[in-house]
C-alpha atoms as a PDB file:
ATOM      1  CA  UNK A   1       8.893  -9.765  -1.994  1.00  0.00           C
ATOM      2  CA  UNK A   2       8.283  -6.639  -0.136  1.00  0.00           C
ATOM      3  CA  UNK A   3      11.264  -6.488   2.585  1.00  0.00           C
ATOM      4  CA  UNK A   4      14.489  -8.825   2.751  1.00  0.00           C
ATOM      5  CA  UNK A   5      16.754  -8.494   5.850  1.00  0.00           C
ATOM      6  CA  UNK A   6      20.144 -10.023   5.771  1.00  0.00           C
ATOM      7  CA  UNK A   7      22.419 -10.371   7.937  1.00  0.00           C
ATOM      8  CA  UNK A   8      21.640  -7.537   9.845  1.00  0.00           C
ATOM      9  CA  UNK A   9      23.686  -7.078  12.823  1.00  0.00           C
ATOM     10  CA  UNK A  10      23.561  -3.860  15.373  1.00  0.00           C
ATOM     11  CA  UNK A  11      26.016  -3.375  18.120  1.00  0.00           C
ATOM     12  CA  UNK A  12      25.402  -0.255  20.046  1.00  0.00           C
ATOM     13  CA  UNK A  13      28.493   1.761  21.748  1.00  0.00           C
ATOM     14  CA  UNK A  14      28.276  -0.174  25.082  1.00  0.00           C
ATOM     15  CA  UNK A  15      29.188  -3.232  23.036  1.00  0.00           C
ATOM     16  CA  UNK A  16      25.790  -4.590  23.306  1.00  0.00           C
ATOM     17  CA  UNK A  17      24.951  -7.471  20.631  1.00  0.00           C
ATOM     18  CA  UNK A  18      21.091  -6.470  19.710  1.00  0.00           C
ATOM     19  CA  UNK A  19      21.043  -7.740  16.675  1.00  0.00           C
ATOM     20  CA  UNK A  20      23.545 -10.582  15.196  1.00  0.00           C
ATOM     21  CA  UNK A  21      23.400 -11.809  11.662  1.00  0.00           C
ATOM     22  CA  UNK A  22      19.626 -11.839  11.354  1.00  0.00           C
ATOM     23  CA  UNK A  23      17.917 -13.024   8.240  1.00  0.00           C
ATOM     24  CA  UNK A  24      14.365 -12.781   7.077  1.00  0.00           C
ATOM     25  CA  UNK A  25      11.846 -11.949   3.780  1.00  0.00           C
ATOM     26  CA  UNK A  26       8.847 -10.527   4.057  1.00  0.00           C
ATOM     27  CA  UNK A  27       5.945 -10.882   1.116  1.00  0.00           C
ATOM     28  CA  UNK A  28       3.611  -8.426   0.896  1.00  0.00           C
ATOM     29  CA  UNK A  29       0.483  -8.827   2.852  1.00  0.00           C
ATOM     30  CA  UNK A  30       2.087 -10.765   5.410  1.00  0.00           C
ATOM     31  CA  UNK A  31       1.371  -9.890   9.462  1.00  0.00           C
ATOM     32  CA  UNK A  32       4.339 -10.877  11.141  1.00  0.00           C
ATOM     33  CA  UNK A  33       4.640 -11.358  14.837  1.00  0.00           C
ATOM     34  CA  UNK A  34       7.976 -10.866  16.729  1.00  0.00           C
ATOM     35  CA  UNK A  35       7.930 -12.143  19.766  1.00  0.00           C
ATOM     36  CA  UNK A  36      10.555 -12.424  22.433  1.00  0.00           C
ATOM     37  CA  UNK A  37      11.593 -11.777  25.536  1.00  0.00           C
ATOM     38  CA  UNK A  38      12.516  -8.032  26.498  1.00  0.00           C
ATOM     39  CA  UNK A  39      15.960  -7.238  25.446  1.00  0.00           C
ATOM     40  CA  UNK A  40      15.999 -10.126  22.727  1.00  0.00           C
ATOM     41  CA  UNK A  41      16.054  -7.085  20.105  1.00  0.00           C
ATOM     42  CA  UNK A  42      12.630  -6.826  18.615  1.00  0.00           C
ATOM     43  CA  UNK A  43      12.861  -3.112  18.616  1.00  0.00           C
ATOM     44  CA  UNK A  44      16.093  -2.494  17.554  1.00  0.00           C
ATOM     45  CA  UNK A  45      15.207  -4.575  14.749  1.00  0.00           C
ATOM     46  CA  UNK A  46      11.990  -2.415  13.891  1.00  0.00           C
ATOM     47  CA  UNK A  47      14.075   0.780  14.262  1.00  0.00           C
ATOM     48  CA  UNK A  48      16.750  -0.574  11.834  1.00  0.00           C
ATOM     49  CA  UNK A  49      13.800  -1.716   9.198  1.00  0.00           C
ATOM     50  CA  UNK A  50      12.631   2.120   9.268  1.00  0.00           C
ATOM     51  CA  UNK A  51      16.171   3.761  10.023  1.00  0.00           C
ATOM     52  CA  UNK A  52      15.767   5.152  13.268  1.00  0.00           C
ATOM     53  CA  UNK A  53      19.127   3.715  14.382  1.00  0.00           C
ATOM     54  CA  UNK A  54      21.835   2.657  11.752  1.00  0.00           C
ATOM     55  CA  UNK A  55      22.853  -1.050  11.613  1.00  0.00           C
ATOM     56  CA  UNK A  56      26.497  -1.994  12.217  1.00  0.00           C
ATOM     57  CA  UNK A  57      26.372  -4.891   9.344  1.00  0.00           C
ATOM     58  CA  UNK A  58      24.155  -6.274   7.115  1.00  0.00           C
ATOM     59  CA  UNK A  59      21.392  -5.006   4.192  1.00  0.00           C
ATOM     60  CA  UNK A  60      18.099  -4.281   3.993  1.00  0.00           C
ATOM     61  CA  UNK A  61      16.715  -4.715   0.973  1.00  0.00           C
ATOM     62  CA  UNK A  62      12.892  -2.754   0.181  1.00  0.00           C
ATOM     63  CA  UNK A  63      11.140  -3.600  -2.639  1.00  0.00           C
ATOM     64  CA  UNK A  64      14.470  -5.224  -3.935  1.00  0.00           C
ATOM     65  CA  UNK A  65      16.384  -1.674  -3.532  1.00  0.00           C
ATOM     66  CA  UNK A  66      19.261  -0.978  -0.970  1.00  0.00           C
ATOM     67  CA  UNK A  67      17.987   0.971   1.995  1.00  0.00           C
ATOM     68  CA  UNK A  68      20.693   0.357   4.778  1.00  0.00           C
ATOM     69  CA  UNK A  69      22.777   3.254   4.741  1.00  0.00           C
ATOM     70  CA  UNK A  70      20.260   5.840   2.216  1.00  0.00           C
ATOM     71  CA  UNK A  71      20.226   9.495   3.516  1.00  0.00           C
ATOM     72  CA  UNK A  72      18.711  12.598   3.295  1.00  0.00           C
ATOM     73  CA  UNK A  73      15.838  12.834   0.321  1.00  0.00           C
ATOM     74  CA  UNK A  74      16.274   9.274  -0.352  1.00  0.00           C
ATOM     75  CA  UNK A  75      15.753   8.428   3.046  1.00  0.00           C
ATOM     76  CA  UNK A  76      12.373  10.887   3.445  1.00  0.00           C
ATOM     77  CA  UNK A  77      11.038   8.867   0.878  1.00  0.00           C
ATOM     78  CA  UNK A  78      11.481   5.494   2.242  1.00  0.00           C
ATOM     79  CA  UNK A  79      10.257   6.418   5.423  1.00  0.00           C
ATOM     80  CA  UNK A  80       7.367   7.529   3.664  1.00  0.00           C
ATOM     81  CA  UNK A  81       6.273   4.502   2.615  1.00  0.00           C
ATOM     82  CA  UNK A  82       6.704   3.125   5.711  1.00  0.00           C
ATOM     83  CA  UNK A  83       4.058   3.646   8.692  1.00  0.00           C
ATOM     84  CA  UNK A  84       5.439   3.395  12.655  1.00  0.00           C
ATOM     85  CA  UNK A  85       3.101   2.953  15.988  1.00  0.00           C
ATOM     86  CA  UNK A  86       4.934   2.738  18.970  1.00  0.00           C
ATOM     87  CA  UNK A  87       3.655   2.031  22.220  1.00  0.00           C
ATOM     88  CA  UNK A  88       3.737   5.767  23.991  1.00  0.00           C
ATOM     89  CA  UNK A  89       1.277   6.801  21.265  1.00  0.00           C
ATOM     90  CA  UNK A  90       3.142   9.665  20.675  1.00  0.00           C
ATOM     91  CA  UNK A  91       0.271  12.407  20.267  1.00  0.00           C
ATOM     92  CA  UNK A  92      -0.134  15.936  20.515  1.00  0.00           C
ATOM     93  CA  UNK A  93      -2.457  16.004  23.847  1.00  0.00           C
ATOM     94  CA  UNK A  94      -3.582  19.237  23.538  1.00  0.00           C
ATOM     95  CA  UNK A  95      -4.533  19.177  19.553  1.00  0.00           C
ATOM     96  CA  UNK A  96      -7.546  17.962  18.399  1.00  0.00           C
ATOM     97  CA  UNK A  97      -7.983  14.031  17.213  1.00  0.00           C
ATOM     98  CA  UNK A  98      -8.040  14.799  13.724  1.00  0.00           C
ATOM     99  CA  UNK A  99      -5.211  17.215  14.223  1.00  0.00           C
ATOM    100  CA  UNK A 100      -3.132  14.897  15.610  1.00  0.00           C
ATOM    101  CA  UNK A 101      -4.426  12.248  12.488  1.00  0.00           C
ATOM    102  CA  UNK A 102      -3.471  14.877  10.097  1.00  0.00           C
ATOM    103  CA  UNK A 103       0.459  15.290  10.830  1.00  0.00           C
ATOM    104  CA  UNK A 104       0.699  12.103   9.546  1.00  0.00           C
ATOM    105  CA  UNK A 105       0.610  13.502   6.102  1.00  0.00           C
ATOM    106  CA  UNK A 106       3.566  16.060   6.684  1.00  0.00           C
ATOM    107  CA  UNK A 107       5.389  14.889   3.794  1.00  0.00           C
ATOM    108  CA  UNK A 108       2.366  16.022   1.522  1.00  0.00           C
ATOM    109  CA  UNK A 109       2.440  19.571   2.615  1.00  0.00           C
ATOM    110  CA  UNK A 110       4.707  22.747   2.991  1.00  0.00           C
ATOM    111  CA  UNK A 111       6.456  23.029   6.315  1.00  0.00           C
ATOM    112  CA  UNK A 112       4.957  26.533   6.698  1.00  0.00           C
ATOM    113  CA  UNK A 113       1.678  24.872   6.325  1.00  0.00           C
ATOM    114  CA  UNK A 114       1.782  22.334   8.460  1.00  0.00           C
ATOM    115  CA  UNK A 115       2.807  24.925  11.120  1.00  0.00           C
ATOM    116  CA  UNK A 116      -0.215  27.085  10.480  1.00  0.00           C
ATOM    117  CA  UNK A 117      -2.506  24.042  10.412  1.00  0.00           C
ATOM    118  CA  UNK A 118      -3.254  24.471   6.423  1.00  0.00           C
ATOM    119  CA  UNK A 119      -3.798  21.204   4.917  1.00  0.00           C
ATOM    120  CA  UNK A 120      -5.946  20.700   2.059  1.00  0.00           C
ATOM    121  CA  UNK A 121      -9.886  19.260   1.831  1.00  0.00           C
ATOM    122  CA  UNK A 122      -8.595  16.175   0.683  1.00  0.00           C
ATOM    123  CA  UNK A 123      -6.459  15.645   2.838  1.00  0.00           C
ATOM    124  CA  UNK A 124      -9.307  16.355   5.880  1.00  0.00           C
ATOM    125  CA  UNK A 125     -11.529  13.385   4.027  1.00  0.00           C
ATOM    126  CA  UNK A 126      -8.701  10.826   4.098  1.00  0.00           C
ATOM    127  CA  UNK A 127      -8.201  11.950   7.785  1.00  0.00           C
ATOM    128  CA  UNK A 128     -11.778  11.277   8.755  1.00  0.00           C
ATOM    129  CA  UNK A 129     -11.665   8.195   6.436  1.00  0.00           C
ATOM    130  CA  UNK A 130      -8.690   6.470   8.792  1.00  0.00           C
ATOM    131  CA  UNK A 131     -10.453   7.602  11.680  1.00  0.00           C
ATOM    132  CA  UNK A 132     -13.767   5.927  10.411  1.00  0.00           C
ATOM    133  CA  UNK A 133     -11.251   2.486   9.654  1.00  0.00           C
ATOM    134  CA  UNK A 134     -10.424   2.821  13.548  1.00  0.00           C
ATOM    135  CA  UNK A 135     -14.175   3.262  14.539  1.00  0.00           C
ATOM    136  CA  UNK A 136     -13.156   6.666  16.413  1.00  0.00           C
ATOM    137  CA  UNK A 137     -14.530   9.187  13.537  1.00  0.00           C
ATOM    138  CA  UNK A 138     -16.960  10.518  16.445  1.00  0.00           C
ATOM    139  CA  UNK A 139     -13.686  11.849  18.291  1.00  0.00           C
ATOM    140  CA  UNK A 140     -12.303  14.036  15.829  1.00  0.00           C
ATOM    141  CA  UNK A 141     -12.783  17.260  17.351  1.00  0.00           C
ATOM    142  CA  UNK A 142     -11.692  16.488  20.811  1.00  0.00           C
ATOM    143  CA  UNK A 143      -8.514  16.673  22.785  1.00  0.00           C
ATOM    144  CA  UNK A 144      -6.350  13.909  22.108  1.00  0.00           C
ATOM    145  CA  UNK A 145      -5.424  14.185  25.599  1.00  0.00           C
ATOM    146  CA  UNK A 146      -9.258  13.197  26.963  1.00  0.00           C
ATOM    147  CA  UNK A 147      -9.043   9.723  25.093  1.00  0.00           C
ATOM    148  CA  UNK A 148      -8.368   6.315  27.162  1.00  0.00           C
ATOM    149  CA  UNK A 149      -5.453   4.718  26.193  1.00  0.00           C
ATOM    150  CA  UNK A 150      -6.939   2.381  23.395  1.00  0.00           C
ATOM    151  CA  UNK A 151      -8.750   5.198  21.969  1.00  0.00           C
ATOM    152  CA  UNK A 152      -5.154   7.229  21.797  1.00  0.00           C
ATOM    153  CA  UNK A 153      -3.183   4.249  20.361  1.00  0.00           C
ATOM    154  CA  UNK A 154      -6.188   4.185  17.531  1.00  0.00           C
ATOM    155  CA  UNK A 155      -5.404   7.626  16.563  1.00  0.00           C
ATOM    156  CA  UNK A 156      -1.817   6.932  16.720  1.00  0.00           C
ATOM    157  CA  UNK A 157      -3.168   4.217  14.030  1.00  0.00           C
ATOM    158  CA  UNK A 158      -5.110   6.519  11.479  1.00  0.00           C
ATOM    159  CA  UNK A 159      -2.293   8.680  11.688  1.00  0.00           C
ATOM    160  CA  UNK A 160      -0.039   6.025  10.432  1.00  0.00           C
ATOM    161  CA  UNK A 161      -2.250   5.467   7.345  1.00  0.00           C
ATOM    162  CA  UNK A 162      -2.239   9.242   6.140  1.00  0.00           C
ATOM    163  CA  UNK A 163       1.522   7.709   4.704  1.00  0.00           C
ATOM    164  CA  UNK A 164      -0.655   5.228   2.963  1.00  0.00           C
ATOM    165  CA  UNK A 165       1.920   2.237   4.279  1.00  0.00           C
ATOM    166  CA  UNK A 166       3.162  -0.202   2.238  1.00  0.00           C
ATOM    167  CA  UNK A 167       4.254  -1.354   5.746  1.00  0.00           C
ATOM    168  CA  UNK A 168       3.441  -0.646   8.868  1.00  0.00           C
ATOM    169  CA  UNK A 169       5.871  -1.409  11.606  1.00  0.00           C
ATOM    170  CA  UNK A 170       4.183  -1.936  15.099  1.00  0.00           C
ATOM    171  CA  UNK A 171       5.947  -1.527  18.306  1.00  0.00           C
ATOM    172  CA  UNK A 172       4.540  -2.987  21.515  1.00  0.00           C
ATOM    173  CA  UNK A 173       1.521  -1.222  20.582  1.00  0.00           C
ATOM    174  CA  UNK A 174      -0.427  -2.657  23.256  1.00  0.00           C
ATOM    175  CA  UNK A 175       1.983  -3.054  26.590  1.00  0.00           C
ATOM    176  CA  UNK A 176       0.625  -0.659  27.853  1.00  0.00           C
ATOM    177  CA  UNK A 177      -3.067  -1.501  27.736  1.00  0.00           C
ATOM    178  CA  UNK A 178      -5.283  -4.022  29.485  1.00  0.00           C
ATOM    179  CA  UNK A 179      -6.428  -7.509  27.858  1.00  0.00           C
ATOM    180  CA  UNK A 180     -10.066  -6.742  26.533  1.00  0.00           C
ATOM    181  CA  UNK A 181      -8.019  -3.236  24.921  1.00  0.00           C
ATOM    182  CA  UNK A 182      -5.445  -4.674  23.853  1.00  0.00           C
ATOM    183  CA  UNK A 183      -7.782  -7.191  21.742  1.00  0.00           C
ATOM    184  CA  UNK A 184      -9.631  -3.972  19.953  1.00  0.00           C
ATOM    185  CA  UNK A 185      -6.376  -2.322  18.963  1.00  0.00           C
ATOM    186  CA  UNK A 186      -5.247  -5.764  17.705  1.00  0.00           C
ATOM    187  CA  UNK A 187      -8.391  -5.991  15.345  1.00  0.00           C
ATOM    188  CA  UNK A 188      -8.149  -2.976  14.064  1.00  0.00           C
ATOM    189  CA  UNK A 189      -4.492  -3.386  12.547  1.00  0.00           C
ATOM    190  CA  UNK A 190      -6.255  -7.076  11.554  1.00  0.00           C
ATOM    191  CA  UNK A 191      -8.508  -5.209   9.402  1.00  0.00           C
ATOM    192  CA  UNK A 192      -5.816  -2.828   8.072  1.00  0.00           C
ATOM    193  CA  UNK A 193      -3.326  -6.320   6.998  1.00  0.00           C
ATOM    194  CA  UNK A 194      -6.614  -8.140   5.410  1.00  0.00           C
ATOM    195  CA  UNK A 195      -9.208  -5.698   3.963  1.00  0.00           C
ATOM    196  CA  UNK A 196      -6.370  -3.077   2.906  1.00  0.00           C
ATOM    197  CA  UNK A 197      -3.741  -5.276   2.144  1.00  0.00           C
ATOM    198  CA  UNK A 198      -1.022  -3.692   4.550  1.00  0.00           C
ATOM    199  CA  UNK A 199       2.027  -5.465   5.219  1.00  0.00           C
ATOM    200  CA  UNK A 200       2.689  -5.281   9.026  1.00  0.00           C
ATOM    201  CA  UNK A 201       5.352  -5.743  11.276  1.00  0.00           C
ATOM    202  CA  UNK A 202       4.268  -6.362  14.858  1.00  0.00           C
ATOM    203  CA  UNK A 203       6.518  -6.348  18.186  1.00  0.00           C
ATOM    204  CA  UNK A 204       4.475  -8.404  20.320  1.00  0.00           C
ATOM    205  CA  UNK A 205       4.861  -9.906  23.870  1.00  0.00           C
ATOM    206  CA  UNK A 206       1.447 -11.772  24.208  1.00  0.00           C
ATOM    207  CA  UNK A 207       1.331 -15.219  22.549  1.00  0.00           C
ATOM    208  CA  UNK A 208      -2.804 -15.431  22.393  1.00  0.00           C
ATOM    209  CA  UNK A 209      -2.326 -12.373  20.387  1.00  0.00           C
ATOM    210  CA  UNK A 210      -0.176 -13.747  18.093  1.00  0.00           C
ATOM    211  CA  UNK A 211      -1.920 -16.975  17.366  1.00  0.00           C
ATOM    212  CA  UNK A 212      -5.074 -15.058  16.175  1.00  0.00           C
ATOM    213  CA  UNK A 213      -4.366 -12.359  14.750  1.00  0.00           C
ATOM    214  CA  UNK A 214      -0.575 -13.056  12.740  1.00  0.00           C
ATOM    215  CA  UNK A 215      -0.337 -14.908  10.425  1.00  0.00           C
ATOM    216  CA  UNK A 216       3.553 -15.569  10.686  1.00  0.00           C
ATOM    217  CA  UNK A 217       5.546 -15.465  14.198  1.00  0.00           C
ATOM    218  CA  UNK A 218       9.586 -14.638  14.143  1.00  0.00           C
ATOM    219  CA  UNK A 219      11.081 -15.369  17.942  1.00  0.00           C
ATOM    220  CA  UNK A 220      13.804 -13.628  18.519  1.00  0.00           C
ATOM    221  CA  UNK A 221      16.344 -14.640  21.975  1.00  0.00           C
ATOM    222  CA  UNK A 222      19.403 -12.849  22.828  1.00  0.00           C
ATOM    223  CA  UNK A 223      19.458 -11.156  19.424  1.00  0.00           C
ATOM    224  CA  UNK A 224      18.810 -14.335  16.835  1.00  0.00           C
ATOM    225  CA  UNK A 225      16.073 -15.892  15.279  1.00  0.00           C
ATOM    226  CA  UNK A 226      14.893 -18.731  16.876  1.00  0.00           C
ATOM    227  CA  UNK A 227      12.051 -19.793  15.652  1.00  0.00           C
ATOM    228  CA  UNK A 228      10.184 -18.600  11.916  1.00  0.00           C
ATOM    229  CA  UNK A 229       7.191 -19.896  11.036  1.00  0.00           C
ATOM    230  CA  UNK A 230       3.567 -19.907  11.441  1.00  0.00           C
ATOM    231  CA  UNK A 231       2.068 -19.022  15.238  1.00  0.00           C
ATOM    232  CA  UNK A 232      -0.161 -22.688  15.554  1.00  0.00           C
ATOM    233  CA  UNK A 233       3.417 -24.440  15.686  1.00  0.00           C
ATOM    234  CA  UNK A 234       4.397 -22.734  18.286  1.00  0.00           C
ATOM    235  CA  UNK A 235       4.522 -25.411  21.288  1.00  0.00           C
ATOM    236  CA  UNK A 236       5.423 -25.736  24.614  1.00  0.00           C
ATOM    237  CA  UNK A 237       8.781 -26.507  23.947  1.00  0.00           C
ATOM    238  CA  UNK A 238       9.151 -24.171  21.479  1.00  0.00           C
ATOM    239  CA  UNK A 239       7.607 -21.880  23.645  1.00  0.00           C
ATOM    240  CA  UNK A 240      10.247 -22.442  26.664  1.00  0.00           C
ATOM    241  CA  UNK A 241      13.178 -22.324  24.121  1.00  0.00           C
ATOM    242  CA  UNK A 242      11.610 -18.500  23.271  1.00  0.00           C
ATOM    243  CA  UNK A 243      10.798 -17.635  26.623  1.00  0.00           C
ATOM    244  CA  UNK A 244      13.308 -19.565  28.575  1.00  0.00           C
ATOM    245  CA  UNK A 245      12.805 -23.000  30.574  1.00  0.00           C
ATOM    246  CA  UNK A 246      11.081 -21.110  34.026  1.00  0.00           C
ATOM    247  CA  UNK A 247       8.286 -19.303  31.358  1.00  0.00           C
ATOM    248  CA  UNK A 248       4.533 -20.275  32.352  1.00  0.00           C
ATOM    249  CA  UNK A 249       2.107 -19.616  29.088  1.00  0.00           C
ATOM    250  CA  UNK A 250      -0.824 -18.763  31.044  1.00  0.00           C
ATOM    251  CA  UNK A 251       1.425 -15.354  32.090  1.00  0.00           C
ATOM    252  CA  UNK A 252       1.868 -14.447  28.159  1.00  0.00           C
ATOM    253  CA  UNK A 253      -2.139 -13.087  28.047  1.00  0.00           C
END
């Protein structure tokens, strides 16, 4: 077992619930799905797996260790392990591709380094290697900035694998792009889960997604798990109960 959530509850100042008493595993090499509607607390949960925001209850067990309330060195070195995409890309528009690919691997080198753009030959050949995974090797020199936004969300990708991931949490990485995209970014991170062997996380709002390229779908509503299992038994009723009794399929591309 790679990841075991329990009980994980997170109540944020306002006194909304995001989270409440939510248990899961995770075995390695799974692609998980959450789906959901927005506000049901998909990435609160993601930013609680990785730390970003501190739970209010609950544990997180990694690789059978205690990881809800590490800090400082211990922390750096979870997060290390663990790979994040999120949906604004989050790139450095006017650095290169394989610039931006490169900061991934901050953790391997000296902050005076990394400021002055030193990183070793090794680590240039895994760059181009992840870049080469997300068929954009051919890009590395340009500004990130002149990429569409599948091409940007693909270095946002090989950037995440300069941790080398055991997981790689995904969040709404492709809300913001259109269907025929959205489908390319989706293969790519297929790819990473089945010829790599990634474990991966994935926030997702489209249910065709889901059914082809997870192979496990969590629903969360109003902060709860609703539904856990795999994405072919996911019906019309179970899809209503998800999405609410007014949701049409056809709208969920």
């Amino acid at each position: 077992m790679l990841l075991d959530i329990r009980s994980l509850s997170k109540t944020y100042p306002n006194g909304t619930q995001a989270l409440k008493s939510v248990s899961f595993t995770v075995e390695r090499g799974e692609f998980v799905a959450v789906i959901g509607l927005s506000g049901s607390g998909k990435s609160t949960l993601l930013r609680c797996i990785n730390r970003l925001i501190e739970p209010t209850s609950g544990t997180i067990l990694f690789e059978g260790h205690d990881v809800t309330h590490i800090k400082g060195e211990a922390l750096r070195r979870y997060r290390q392990r663990i790979g994040m995409i999120f949906q604004q890309f989050n790139l450095i528009g006017q650095a290169s591709v394989l610039k931006n690919v490169l900061m991934g691997a901050l953790g391997s080198v000296s902050t005076i380094d990394s400021i002055l753009g030193r990183f070793p030959q090794s680590l240039h050949e895994m760059a181009m290697r992840n870049l080469q995974i997300v068929g954009i090797a051919d890009k590395a020199s340009v500004r990130a900035d002149s990429l569409s936004g599948g091409q940007q969300q693909r270095v946002a990708i090989a950037r995440a694998l300069m941790q080398e991931p055991q997981l790689l949490l995904a969040d709404e990485p492709v809300a913001s792009l259109d269907p025929a995209t959205s489908h390319s970014v989706m293969r790519y991170l297929g790819y990473i889960n089945r010829q790599l062997g990634t474990t991966i996380i994935c926030n997702l709002h489209f249910l065709s997604l889901v059914r082809e390229y997870a192979t496990r779908a969590i629903a969360l509503r109003n902060g709860e798990i609703v539904f856990d299992g795999s994405p072919s038994e996911i019906t019309e009723e179970w899809f209503r109960h998800i999405y609410g009794e007014d949701a049409v399929e056809v709208e969920i591309r």
